[in-house]
C-alpha atoms as a PDB file:
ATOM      1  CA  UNK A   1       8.737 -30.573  -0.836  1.00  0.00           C
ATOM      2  CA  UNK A   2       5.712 -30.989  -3.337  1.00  0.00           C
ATOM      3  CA  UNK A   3       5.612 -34.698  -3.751  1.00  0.00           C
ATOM      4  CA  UNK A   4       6.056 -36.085  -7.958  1.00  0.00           C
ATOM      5  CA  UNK A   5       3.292 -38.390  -8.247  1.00  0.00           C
ATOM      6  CA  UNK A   6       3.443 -40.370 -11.437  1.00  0.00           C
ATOM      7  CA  UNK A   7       0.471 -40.425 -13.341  1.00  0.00           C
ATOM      8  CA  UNK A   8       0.233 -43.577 -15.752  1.00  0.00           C
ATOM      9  CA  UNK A   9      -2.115 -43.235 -18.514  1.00  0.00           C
ATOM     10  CA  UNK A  10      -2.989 -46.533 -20.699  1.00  0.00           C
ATOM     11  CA  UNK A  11      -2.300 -45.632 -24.747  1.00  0.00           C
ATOM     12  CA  UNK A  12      -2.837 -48.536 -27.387  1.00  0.00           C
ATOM     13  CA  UNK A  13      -2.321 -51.018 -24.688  1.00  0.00           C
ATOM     14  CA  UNK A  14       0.619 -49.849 -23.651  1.00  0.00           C
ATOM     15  CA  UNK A  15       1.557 -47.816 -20.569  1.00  0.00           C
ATOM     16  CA  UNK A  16       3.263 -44.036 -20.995  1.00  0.00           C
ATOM     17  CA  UNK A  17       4.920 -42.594 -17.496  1.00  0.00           C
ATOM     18  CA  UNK A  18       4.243 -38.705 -17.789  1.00  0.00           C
ATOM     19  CA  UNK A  19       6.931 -38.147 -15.599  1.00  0.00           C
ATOM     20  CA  UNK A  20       9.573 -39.786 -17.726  1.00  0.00           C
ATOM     21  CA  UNK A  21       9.041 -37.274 -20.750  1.00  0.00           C
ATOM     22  CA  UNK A  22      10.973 -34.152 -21.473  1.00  0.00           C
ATOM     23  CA  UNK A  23       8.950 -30.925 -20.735  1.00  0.00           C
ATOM     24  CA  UNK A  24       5.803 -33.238 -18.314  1.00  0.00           C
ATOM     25  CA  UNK A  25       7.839 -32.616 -15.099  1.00  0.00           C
ATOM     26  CA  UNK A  26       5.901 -30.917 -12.250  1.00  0.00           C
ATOM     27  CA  UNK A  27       6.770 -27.105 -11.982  1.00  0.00           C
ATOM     28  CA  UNK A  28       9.227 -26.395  -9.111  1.00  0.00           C
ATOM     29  CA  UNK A  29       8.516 -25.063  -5.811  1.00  0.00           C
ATOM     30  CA  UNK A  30       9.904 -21.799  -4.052  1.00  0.00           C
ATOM     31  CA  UNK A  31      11.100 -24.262  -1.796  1.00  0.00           C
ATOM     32  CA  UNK A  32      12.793 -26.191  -4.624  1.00  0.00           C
ATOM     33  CA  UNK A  33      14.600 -23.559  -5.616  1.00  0.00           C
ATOM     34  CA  UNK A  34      15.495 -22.523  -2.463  1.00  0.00           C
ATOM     35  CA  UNK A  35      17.138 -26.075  -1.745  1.00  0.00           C
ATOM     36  CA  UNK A  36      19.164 -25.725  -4.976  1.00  0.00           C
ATOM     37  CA  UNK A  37      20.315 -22.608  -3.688  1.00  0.00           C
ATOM     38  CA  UNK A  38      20.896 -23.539  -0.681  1.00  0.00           C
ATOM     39  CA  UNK A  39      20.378 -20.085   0.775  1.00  0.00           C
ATOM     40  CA  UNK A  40      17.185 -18.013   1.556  1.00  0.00           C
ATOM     41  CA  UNK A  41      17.076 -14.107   2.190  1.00  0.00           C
ATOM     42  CA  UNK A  42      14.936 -12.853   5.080  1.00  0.00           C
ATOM     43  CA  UNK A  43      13.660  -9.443   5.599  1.00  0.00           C
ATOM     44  CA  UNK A  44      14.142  -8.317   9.713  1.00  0.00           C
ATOM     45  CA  UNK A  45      13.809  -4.889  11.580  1.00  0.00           C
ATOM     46  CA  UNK A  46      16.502  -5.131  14.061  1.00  0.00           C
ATOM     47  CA  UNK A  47      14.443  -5.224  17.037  1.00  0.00           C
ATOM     48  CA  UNK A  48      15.695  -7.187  20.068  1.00  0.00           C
ATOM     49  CA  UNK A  49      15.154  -9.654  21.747  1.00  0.00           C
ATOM     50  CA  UNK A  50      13.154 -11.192  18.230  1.00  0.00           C
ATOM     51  CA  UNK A  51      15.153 -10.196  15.557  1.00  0.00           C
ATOM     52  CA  UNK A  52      18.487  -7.813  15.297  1.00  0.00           C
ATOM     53  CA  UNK A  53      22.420  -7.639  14.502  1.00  0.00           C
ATOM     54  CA  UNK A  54      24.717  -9.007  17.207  1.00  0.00           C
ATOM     55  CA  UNK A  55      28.022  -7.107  17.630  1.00  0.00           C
ATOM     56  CA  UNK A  56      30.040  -8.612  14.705  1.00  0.00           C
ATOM     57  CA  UNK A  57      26.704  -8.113  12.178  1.00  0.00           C
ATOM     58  CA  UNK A  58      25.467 -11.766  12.318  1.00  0.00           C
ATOM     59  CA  UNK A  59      21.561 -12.044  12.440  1.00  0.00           C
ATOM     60  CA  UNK A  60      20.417 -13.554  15.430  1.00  0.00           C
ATOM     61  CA  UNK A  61      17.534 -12.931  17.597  1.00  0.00           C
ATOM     62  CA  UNK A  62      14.484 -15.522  18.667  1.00  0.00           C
ATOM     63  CA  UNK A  63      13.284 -15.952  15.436  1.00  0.00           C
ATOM     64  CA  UNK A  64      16.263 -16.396  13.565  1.00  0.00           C
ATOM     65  CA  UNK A  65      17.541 -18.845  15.891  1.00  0.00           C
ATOM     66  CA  UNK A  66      14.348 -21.071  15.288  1.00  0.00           C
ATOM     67  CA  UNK A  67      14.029 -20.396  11.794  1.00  0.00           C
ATOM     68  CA  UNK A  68      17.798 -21.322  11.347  1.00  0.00           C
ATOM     69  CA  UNK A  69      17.052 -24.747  12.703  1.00  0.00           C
ATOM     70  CA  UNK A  70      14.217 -25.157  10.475  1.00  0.00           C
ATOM     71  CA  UNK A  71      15.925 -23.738   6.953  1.00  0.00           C
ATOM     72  CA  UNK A  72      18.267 -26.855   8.049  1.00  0.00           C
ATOM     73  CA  UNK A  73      15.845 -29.431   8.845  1.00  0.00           C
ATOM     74  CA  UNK A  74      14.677 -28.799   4.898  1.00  0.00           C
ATOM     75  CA  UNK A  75      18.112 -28.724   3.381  1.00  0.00           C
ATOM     76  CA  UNK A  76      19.016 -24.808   3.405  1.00  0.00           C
ATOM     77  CA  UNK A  77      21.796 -24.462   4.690  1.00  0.00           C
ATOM     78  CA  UNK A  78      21.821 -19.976   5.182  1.00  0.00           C
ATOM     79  CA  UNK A  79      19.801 -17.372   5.862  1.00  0.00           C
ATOM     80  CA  UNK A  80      20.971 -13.646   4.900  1.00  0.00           C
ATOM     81  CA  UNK A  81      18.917 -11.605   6.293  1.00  0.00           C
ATOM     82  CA  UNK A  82      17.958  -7.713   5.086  1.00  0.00           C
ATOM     83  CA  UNK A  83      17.247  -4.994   7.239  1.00  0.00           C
ATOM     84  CA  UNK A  84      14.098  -3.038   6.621  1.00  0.00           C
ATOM     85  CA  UNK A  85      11.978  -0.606   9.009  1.00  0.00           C
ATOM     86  CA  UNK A  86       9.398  -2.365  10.504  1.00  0.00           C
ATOM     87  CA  UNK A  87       6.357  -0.862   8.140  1.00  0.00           C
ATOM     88  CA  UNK A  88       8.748  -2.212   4.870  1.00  0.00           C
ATOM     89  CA  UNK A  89       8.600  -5.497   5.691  1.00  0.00           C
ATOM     90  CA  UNK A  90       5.034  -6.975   4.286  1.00  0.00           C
ATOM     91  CA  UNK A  91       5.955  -4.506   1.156  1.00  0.00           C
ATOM     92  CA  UNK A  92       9.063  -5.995   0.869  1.00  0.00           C
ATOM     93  CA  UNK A  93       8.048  -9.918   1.101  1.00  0.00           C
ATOM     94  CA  UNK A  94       5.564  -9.030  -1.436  1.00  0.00           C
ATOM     95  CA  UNK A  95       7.877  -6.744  -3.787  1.00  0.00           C
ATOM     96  CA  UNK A  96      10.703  -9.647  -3.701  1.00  0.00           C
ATOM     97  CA  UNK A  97      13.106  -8.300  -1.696  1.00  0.00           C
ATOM     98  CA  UNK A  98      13.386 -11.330   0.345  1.00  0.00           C
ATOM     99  CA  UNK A  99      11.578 -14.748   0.521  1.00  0.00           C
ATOM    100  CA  UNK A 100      10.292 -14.635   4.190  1.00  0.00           C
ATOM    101  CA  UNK A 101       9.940 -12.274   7.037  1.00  0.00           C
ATOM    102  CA  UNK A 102      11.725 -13.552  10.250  1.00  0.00           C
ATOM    103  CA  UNK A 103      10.903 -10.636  12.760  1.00  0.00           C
ATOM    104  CA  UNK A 104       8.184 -12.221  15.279  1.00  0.00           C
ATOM    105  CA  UNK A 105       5.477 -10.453  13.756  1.00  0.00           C
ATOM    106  CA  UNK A 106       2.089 -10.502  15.357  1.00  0.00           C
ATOM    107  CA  UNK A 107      -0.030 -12.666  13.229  1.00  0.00           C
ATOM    108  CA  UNK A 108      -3.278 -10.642  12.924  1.00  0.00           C
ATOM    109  CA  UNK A 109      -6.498 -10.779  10.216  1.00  0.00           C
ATOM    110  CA  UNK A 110      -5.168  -7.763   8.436  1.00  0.00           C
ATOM    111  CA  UNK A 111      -1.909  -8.885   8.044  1.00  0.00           C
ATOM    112  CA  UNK A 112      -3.158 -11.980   7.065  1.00  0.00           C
ATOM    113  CA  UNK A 113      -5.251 -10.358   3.884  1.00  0.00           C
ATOM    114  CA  UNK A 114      -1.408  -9.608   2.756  1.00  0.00           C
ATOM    115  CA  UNK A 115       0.332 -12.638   3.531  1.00  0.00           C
ATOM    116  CA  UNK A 116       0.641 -15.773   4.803  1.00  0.00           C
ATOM    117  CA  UNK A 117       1.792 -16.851   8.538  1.00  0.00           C
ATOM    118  CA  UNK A 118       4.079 -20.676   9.544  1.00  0.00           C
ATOM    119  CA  UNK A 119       1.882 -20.673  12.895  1.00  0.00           C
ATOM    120  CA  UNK A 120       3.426 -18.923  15.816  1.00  0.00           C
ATOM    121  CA  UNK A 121       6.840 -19.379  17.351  1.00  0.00           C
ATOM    122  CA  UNK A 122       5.690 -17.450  20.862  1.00  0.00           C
ATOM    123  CA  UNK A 123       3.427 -15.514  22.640  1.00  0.00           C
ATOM    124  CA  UNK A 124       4.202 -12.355  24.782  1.00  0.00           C
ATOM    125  CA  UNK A 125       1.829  -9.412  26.385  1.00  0.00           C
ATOM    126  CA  UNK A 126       2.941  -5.356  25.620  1.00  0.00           C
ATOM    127  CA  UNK A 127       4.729  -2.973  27.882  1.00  0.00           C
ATOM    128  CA  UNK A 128       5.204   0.803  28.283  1.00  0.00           C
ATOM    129  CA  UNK A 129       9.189   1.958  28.042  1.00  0.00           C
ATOM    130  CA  UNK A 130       8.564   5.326  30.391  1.00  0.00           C
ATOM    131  CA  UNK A 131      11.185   7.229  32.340  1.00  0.00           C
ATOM    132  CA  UNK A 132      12.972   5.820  35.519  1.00  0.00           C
ATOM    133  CA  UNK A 133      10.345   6.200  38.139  1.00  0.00           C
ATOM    134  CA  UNK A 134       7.499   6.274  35.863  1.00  0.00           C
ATOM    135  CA  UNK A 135       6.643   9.972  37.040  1.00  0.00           C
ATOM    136  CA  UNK A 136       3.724   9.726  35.394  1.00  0.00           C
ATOM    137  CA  UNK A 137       2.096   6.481  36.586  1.00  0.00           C
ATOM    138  CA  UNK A 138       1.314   5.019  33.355  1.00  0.00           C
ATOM    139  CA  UNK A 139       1.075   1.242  33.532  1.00  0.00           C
ATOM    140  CA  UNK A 140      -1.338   0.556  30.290  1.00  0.00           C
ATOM    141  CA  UNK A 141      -3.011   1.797  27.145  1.00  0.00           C
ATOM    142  CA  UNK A 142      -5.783   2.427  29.622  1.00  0.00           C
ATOM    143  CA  UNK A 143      -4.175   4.402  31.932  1.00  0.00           C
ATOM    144  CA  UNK A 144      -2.808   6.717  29.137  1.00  0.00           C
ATOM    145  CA  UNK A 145      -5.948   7.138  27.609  1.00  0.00           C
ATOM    146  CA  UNK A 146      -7.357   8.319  31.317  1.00  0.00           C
ATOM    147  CA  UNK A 147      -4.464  10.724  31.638  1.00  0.00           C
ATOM    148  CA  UNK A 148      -4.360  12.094  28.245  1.00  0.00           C
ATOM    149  CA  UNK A 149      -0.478  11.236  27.830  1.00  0.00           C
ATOM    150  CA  UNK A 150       0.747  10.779  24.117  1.00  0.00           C
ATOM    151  CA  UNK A 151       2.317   7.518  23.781  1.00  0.00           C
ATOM    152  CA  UNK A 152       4.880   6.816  20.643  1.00  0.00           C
ATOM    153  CA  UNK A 153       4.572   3.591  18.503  1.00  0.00           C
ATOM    154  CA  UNK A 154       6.923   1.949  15.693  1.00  0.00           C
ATOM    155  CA  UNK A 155       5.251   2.188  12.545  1.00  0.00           C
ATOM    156  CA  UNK A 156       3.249  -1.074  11.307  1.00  0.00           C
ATOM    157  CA  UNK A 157       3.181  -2.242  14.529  1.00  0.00           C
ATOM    158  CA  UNK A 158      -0.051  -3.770  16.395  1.00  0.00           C
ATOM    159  CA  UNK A 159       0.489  -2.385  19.344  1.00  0.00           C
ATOM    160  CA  UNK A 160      -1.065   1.141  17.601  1.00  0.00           C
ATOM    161  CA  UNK A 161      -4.511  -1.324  16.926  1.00  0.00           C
ATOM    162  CA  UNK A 162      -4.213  -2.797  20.659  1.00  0.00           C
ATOM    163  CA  UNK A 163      -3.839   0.591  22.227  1.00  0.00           C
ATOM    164  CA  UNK A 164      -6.786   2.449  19.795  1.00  0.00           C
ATOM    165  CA  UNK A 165      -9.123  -0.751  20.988  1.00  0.00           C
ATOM    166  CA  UNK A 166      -8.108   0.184  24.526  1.00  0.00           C
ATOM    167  CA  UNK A 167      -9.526   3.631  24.811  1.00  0.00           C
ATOM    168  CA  UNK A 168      -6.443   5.806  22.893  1.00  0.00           C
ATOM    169  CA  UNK A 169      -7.298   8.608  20.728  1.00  0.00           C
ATOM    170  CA  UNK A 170      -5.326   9.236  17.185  1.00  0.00           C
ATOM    171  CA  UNK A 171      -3.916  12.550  18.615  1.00  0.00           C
ATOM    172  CA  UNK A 172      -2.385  10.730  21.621  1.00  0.00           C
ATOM    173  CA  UNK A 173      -0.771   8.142  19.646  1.00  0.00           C
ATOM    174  CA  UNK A 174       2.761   9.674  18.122  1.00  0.00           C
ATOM    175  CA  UNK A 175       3.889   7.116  15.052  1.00  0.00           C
ATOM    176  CA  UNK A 176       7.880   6.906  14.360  1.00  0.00           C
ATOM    177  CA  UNK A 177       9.857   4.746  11.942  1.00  0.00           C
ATOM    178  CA  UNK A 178      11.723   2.532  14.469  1.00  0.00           C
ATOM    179  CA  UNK A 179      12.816   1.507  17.742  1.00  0.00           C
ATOM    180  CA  UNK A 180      15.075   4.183  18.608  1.00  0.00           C
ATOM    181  CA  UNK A 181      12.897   6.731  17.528  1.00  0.00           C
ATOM    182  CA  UNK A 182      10.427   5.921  20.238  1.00  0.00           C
ATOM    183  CA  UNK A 183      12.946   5.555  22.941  1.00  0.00           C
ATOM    184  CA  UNK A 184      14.549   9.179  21.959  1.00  0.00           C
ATOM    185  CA  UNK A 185      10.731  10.499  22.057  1.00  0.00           C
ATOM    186  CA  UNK A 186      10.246   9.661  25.753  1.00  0.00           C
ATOM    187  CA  UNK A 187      13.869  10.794  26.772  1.00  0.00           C
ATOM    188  CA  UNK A 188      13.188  13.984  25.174  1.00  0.00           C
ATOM    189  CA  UNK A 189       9.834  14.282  26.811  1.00  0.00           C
ATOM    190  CA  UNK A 190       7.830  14.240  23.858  1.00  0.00           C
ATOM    191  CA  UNK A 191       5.781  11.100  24.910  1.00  0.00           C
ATOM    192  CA  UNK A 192       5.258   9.870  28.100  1.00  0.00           C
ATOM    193  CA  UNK A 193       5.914   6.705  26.916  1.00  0.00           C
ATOM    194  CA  UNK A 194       6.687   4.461  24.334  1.00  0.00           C
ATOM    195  CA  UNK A 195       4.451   1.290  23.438  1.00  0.00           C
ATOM    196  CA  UNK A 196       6.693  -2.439  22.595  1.00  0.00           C
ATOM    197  CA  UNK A 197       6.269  -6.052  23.373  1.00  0.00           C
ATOM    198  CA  UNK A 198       7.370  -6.623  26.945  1.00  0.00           C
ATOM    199  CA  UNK A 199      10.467  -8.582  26.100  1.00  0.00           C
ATOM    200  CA  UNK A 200      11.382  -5.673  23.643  1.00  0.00           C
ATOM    201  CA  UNK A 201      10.506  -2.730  26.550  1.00  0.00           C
ATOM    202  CA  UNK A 202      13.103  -5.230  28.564  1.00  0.00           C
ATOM    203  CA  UNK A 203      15.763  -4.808  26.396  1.00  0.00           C
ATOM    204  CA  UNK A 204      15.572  -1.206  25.506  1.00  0.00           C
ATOM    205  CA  UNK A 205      14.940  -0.008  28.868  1.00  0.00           C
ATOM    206  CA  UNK A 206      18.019  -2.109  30.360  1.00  0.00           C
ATOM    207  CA  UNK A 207      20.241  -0.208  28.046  1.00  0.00           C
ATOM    208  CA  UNK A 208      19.609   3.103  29.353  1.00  0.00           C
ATOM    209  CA  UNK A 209      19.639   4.035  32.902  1.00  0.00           C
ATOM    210  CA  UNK A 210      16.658   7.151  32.361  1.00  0.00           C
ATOM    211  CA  UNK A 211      14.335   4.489  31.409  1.00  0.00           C
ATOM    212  CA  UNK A 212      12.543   1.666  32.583  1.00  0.00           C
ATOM    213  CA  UNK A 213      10.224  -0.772  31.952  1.00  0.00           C
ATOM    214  CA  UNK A 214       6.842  -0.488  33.232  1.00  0.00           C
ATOM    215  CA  UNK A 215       4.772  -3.658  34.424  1.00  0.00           C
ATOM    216  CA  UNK A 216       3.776  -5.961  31.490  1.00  0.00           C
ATOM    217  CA  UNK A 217       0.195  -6.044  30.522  1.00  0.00           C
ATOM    218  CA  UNK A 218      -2.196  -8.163  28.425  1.00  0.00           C
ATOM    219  CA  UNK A 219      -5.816  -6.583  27.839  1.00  0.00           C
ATOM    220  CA  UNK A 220      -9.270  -7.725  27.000  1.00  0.00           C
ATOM    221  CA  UNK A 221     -11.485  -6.054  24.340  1.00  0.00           C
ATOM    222  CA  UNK A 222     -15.158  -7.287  23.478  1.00  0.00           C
ATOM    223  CA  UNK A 223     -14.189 -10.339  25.401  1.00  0.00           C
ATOM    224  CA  UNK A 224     -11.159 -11.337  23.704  1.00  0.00           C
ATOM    225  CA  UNK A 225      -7.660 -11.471  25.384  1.00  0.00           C
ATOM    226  CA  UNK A 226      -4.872  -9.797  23.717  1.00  0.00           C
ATOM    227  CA  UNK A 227      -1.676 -11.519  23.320  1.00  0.00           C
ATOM    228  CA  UNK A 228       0.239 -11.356  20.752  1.00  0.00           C
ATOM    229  CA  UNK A 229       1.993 -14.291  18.836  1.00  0.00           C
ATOM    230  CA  UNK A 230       4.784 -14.248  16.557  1.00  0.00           C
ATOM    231  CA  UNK A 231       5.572 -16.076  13.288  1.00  0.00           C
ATOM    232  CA  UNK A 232       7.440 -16.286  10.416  1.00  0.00           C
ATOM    233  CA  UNK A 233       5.140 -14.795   7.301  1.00  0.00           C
ATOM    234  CA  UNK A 234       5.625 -15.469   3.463  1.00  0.00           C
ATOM    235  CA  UNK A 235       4.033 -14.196   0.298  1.00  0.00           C
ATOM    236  CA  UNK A 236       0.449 -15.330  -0.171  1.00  0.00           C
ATOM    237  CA  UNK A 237       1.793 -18.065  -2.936  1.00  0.00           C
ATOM    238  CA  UNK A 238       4.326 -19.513  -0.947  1.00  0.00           C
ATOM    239  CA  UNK A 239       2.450 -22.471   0.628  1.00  0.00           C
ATOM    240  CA  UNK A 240       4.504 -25.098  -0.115  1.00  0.00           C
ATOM    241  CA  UNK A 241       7.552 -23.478   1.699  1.00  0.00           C
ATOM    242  CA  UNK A 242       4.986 -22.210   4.305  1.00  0.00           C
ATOM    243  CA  UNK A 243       3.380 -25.925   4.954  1.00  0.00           C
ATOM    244  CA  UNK A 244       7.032 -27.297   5.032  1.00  0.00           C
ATOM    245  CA  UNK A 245       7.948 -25.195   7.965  1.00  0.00           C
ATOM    246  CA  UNK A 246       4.588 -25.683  10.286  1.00  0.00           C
ATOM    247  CA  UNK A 247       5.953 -29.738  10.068  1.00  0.00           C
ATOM    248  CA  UNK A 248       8.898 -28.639  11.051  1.00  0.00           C
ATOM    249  CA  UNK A 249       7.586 -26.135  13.714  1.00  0.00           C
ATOM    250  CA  UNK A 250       5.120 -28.981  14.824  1.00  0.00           C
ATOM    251  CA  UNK A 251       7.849 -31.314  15.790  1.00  0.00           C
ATOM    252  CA  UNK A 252       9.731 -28.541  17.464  1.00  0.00           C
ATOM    253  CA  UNK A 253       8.358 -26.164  19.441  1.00  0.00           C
ATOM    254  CA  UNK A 254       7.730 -26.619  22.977  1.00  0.00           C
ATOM    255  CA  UNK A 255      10.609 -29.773  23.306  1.00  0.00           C
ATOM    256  CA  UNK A 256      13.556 -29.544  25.320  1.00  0.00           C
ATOM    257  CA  UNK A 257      15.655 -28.154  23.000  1.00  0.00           C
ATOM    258  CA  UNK A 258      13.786 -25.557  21.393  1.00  0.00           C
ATOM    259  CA  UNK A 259      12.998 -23.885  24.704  1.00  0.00           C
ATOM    260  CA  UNK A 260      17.351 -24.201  24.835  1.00  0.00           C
ATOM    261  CA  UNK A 261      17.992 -22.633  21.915  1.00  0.00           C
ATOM    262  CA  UNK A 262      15.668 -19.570  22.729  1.00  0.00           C
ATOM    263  CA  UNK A 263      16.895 -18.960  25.988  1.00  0.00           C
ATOM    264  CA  UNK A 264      19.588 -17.014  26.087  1.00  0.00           C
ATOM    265  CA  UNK A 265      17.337 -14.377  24.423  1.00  0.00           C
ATOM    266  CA  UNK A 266      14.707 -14.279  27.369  1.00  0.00           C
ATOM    267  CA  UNK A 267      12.009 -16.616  26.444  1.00  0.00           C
ATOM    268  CA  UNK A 268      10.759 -19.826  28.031  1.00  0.00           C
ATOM    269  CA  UNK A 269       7.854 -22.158  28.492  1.00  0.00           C
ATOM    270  CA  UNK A 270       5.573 -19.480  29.383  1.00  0.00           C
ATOM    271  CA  UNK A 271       5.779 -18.254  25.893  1.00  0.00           C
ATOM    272  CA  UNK A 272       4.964 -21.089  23.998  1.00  0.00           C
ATOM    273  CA  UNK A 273       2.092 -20.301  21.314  1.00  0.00           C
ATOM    274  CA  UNK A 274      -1.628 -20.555  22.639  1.00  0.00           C
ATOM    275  CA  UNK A 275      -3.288 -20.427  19.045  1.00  0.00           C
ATOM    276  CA  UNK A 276      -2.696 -21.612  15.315  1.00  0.00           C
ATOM    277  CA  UNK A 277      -2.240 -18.920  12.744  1.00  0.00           C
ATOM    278  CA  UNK A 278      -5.094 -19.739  11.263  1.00  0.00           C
ATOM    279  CA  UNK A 279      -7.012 -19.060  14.611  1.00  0.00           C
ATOM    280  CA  UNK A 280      -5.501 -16.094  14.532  1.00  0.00           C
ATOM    281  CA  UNK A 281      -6.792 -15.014  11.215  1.00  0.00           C
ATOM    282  CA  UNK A 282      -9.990 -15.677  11.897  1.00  0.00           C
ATOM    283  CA  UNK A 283     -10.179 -13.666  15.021  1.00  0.00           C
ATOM    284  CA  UNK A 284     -12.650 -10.483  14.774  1.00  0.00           C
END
């Protein structure tokens, strides 16, 4: 919370407190508000294991879970949380359809011209969701770019970037609005593949016995590992309520109990962050 520092200024000898007159006060916060509200709205893309709708409609996921724990370490007590597909989500943070976006989004530099990242809740590599047997061998964005094989991606995603640094041509790379859309693309034979986070690949291909998950991969590109790291990510004026949360997130992640509370959705110690946002958004 911005901090109301009194500024006393000396008139005729005698001593006027700015902050004691009508009108003087220090303009409030996003986070201010927010506290008065006690509620903040969050956009999400239902994606699992990081953000999605449980079976009765609650929000839960990864990064709910930990932002949860922060909203209440800084006196908000709910988070309602709007669906949007995944290439909304930036539009709608910066439109004002929501006040954050709690979907473990890769912090990269051009996200980061658009808004601004809390630094990262978790780092994971990528994964190919292919069919059960993985007839056609395809372990990485390398190997599809060898073979030729069109691969589908979420729209908005980085895993599009990751795969075009890898060796991927445009016309190999088949763009859909969401999650299911790639999975039905490589059941129907359209793709050889479809291109997720490994903990997502996980989760989609244990649903369906046709598919399965192919060995999870990090790459290097012009001597730079790729990994990608989640965060929470708020409009580009928000850094009060952006700063509030990284003090939070500082005294959090990485301790016994945050690596409790993210369990149950597949993550542990060896995806605690590796880099600040800011390193990040420097990165080339």
């Amino acid at each position: 919370m911005t901090s109301r520092r009194h500024t006393l200024y000396a008139v005729g000898g005698a001593t006027l407190l700015l902050a004691g007159v009508p009108g003087r006060a220090q303009a409030q916060t996003v986070l201010d508000k927010l506290r008065e509200q006690g509620v903040i709205r969050v956009g999400f893309a239902n994606e699992a294991p990081y953000a999605f709708t449980d079976a009765s409609g609650g929000l839960t996921g990864e990064s709910p879970a930990v932002f949860r724990h922060v909203m209440q370490k800084l006196g908000i007590g709910r988070v309602d949380g709007v669906l949007a597909e995944w290439g909304a989500l930036i539009p709608g943070l910066r439109a004002g359809r929501f006040d954050a976006i709690v979907a473990s989004m890769y912090i990269t530099p051009a996200r980061c011209k658009q808004v601004i990242f809390a630094n990262p809740t978790y780092g994971v590599g990528e994964a190919l969701v292919v069919k059960q047997g993985n007839p056609e061998g395809l372990q990485t964005y390398a190997d599809a770019a060898k073979a030729g094989a069109k691969i589908a991606f979420v729209a908005g995603t980085a895993e599009i970037e990751h795969a075009r640094l890898a060796g991927m041509q445009r016309e190999q790379q088949v763009v859909v609005p969401d999650f299911a859309a790639a999975v039905a693309n490589v059941k129907a034979g359209r793709t050889a593949a479809a291109a997720f986070t490994a903990l997502t690949a996980q989760q989609l291909a244990s649903k369906d016995e046709a598919l399965e998950r192919a060995t999870p991969f990090t790459f290097e590109h012009a001597g730079k590992r790729y990994r990608g790291e989640g965060a929470f990510a708020f409009r580009p004026e928000d850094t009060a309520l952006r700063d509030a949360v990284n003090a939070e997130l500082a005294r959090f992640i990485g301790t016994p109990d945050h690596l409790a509370l993210v369990k149950p959705f597949g993550f542990d110690d060896s995806n605690l962050p590796e880099q600040t946002a800011a390193q990040h958004c420097a990165a080339d």
